[in-house]
C-alpha atoms as a PDB file:
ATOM      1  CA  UNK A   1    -128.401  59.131-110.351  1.00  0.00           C
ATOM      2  CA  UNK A   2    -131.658  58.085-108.389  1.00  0.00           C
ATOM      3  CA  UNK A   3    -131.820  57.029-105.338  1.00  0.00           C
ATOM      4  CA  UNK A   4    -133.101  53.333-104.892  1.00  0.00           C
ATOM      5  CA  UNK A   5    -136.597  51.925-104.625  1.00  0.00           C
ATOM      6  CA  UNK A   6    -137.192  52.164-100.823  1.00  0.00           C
ATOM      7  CA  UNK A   7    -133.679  53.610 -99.264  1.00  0.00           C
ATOM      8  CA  UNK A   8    -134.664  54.675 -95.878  1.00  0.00           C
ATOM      9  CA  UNK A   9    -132.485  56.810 -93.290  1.00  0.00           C
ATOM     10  CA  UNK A  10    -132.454  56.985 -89.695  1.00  0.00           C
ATOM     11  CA  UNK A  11    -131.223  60.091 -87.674  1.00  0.00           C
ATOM     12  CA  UNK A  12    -130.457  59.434 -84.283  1.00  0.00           C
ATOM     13  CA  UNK A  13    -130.936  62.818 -82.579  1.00  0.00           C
ATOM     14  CA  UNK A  14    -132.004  64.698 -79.194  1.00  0.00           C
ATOM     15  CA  UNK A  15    -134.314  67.572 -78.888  1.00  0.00           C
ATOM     16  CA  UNK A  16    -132.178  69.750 -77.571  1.00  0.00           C
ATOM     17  CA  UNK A  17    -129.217  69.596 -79.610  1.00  0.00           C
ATOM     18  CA  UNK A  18    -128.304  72.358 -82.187  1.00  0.00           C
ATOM     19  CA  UNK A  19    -126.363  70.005 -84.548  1.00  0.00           C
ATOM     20  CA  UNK A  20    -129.254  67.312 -84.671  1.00  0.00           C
ATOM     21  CA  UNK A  21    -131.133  70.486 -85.992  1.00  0.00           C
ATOM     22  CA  UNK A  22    -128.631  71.705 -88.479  1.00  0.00           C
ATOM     23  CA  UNK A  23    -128.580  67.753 -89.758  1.00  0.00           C
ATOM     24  CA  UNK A  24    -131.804  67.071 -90.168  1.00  0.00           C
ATOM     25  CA  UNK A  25    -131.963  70.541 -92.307  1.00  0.00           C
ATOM     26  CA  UNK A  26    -128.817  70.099 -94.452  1.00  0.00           C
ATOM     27  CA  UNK A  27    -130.397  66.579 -95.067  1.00  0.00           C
ATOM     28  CA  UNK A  28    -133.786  68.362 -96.467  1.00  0.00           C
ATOM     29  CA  UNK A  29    -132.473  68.975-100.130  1.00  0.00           C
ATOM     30  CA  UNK A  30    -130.874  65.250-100.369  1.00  0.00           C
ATOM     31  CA  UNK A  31    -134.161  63.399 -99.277  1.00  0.00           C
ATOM     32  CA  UNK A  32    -136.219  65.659-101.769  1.00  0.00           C
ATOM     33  CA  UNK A  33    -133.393  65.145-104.477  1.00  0.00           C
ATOM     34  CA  UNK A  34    -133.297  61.148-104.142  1.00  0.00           C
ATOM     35  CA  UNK A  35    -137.006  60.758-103.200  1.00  0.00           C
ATOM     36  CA  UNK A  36    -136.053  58.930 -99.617  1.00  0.00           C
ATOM     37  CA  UNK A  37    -137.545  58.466 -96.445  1.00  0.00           C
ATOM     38  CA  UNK A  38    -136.406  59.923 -93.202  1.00  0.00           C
ATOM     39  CA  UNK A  39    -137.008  58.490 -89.724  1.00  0.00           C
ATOM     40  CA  UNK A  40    -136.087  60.672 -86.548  1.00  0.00           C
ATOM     41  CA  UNK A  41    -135.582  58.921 -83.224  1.00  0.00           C
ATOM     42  CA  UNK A  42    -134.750  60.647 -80.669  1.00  0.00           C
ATOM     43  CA  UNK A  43    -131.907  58.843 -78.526  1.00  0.00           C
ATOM     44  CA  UNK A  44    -132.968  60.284 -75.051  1.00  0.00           C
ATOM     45  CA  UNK A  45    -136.488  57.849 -74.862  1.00  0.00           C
ATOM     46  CA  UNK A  46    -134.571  55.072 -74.636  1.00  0.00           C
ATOM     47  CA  UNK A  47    -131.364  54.279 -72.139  1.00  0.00           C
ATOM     48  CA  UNK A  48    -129.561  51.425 -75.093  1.00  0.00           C
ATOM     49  CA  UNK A  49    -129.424  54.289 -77.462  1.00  0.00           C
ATOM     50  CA  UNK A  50    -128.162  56.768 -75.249  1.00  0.00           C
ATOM     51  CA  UNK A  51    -125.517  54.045 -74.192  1.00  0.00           C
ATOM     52  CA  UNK A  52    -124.637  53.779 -78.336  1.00  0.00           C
ATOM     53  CA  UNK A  53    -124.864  57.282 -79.279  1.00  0.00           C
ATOM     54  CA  UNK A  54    -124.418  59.694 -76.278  1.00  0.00           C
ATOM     55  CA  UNK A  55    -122.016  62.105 -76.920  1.00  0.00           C
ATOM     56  CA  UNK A  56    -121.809  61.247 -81.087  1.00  0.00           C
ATOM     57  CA  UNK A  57    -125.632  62.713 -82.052  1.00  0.00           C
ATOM     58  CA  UNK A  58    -126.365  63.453 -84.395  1.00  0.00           C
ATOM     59  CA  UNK A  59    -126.018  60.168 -86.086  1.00  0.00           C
ATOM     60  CA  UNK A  60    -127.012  59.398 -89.701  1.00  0.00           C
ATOM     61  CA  UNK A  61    -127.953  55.529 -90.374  1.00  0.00           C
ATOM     62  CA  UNK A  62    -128.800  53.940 -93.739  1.00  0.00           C
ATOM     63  CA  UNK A  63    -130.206  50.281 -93.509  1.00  0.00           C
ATOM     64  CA  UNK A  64    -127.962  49.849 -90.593  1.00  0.00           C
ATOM     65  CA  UNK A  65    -124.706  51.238 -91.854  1.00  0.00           C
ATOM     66  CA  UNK A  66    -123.671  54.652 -90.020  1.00  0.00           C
ATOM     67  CA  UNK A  67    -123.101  56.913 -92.548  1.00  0.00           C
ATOM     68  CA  UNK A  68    -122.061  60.071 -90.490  1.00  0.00           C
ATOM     69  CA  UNK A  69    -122.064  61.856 -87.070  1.00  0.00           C
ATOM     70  CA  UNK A  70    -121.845  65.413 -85.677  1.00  0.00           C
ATOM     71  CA  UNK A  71    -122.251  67.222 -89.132  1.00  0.00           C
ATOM     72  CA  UNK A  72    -123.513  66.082 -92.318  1.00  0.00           C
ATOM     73  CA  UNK A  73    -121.462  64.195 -95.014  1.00  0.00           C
ATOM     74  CA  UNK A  74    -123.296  64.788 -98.158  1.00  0.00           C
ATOM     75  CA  UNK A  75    -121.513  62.759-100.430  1.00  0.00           C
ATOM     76  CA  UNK A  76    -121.309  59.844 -98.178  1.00  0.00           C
ATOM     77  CA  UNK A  77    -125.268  59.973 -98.051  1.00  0.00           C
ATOM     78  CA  UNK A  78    -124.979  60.303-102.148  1.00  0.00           C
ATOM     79  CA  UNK A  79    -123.449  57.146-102.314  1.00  0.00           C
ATOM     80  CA  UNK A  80    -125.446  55.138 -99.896  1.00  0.00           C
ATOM     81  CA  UNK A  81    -128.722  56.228-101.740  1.00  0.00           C
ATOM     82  CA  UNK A  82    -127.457  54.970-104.962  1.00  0.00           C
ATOM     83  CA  UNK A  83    -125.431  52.093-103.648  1.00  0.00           C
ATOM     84  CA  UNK A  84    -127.256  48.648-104.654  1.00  0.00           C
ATOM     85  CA  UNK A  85    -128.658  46.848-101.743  1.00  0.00           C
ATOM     86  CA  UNK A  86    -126.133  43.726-100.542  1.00  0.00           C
END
């Protein structure tokens, strides 16, 4: 399976923060394999974020829908990259 035209992630992370690291590494083979983007915002620039995410970074977000937090679930992010759009 392919990933969909356009299927973009967001990691919501902190500079400092060994598991945002480990993430946004174990999520290096997936975005090759289905061809998808990768944004990284990092929660501490802005206080409504930290408010959200705090003590959950990292946390994975596809087109709004968390996918995952703390540690990566690769087949969860499989499914969202294939999933058609609603």
């Amino acid at each position: 399976m392919t990933a969909l035209p356009g299927r973009h992630l967001t990691l919501y992370s902190r500079a400092w923060c060994h598991l945002c690291e480990q993430m946004r590494d174990a999520l290096e083979p997936l975005m090759r394999e289905f061809g998808a983007t990768l944004e990284v915002i990092d929660v501490d620039a802005d206080p409504a974020l930290v408010a959200l995410y705090d003590e959950l970074v990292p946390v994975l977000v596809c087109e709004g829908v968390e996918l995952c937090h703390y540690r990566l679930d690769a087949e969860r992010v499989r499914a969202a990259l294939v999933r058609p759009r609603a």
